[in-house]
Each structure stands twice: as C-alpha cells, then as structure tokens.
C-alpha atoms as a PDB file:
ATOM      1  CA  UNK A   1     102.118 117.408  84.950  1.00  0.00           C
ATOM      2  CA  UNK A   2     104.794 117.733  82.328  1.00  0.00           C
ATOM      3  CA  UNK A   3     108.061 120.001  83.545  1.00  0.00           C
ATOM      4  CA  UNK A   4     106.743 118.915  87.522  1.00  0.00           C
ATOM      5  CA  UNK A   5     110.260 117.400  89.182  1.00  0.00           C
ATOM      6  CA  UNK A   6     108.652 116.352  92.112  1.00  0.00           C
ATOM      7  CA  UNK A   7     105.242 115.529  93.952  1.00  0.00           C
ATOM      8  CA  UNK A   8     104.088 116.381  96.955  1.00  0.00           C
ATOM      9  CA  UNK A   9     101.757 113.871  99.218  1.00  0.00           C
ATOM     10  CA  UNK A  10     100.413 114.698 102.747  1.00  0.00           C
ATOM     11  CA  UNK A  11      98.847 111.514 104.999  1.00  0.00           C
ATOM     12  CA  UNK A  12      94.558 112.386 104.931  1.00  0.00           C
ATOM     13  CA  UNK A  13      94.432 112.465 108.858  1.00  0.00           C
ATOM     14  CA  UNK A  14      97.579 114.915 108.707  1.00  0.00           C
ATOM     15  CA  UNK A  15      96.010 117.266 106.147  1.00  0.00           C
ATOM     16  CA  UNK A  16      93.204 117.885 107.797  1.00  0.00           C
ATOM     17  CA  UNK A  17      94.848 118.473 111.441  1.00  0.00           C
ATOM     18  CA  UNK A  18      94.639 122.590 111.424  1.00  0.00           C
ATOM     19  CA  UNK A  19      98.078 123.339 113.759  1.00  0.00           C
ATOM     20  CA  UNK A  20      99.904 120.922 111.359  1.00  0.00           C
ATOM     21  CA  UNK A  21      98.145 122.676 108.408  1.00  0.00           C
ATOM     22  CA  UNK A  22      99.418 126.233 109.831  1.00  0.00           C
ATOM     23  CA  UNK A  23     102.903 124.981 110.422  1.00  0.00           C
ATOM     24  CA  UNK A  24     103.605 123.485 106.365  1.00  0.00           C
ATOM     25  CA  UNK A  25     101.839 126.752 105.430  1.00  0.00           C
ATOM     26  CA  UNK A  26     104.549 129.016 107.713  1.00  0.00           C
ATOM     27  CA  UNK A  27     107.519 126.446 107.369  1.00  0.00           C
ATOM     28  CA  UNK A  28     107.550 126.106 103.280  1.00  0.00           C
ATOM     29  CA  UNK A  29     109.915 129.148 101.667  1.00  0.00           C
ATOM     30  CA  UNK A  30     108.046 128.692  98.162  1.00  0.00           C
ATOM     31  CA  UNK A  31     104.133 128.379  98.902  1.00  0.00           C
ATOM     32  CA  UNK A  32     103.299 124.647  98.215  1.00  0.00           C
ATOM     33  CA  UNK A  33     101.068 124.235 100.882  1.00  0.00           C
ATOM     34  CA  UNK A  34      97.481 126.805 101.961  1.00  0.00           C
ATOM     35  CA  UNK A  35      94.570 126.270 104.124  1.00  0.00           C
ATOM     36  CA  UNK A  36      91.546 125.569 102.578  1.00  0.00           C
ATOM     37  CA  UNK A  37      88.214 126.583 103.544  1.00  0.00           C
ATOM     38  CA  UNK A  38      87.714 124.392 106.652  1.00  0.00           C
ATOM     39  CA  UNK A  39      91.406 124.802 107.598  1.00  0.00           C
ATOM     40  CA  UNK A  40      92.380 121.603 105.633  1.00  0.00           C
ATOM     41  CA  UNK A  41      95.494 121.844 103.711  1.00  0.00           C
ATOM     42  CA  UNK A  42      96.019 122.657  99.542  1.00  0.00           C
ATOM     43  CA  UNK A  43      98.375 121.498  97.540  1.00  0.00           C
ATOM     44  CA  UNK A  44      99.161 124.683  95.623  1.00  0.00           C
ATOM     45  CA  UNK A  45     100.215 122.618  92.331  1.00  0.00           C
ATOM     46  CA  UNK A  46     101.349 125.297  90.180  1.00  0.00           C
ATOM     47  CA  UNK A  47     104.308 125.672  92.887  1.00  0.00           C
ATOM     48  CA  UNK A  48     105.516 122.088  93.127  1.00  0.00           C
ATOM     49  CA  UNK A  49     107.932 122.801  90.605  1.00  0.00           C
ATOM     50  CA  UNK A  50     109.661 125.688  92.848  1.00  0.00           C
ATOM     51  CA  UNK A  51     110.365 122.955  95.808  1.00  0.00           C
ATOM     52  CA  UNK A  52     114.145 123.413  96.411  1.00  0.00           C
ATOM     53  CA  UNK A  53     113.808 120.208  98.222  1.00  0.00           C
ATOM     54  CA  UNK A  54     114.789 121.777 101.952  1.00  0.00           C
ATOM     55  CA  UNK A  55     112.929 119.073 104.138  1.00  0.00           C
ATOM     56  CA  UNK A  56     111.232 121.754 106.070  1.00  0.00           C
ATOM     57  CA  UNK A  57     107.639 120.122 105.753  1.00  0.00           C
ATOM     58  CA  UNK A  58     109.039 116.916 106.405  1.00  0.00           C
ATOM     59  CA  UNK A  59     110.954 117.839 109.496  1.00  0.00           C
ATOM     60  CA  UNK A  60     107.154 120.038 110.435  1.00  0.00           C
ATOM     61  CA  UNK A  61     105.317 117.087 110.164  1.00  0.00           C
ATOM     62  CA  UNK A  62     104.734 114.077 112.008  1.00  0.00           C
ATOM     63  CA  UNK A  63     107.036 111.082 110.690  1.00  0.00           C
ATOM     64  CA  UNK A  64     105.574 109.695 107.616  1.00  0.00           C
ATOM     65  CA  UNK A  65     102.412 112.429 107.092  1.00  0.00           C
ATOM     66  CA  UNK A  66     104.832 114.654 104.014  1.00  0.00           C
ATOM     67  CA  UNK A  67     106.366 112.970 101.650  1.00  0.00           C
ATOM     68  CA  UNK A  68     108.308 114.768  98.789  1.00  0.00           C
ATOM     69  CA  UNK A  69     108.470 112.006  95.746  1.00  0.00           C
ATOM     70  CA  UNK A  70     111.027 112.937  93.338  1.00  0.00           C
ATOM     71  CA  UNK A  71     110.055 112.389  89.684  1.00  0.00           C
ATOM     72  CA  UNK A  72     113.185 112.234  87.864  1.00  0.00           C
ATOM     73  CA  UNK A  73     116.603 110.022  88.836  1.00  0.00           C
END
C-alpha cells in the first residue's frame, strides 16, 4: 500500500445492501467504489489514492457504514 493516503472501509451489512451500493457508486467523483457480481460493493484500490476527501460516501451512507481513515497526520 505504499504512496495510499487514505483507506477506505464500508460496514459488511452496508456493502452488500444493492441501493446503498448504487448510490457510493453514483455519489463518488473519482471511482472508489463498483458493484460486484451479486451487486455487492468493490473497493476499487488502485483509486484510493485519488479520494479528494469530499464526504460524499459518507454523507450517502447510513451513519457509521463508510468510513474514510486517513493514513498520514
């Protein structure tokens, strides 16, 4: 994960509700989230480091489900 500035973690029940899973994949300007096969959600890693940190998946998401984890101080 070197050069990653932040992480990206998404509650198990949340991931796999398919509405929710539409709205990160609509909501997020930079393509960190996709629906899998099954409709659950994908992290896409190799775009965590273009996050610009704009809350939208947080604000999408049920309190607590997204969590963007900063890496650095």
């Amino acid at each position: 994960m070197a050069g990653m500035f932040i992480d990206v973690k998404v509650d198990a029940t949340a991931a796999r509700q398919t509405e929710l899973v539409k709205k990160l994949v609509e909501v997020c300007p930079v393509g960190i989230f996709a629906q899998a096969d099954g409709g659950t959600l994908r992290i896409v890693e190799e775009n965590l480091d273009e996050c610009v940190l704009c809350d939208l998946c947080i604000e999408a998401a049920p309190k607590g489900a997204v969590k963007v984890i900063k890496l650095y101080e």
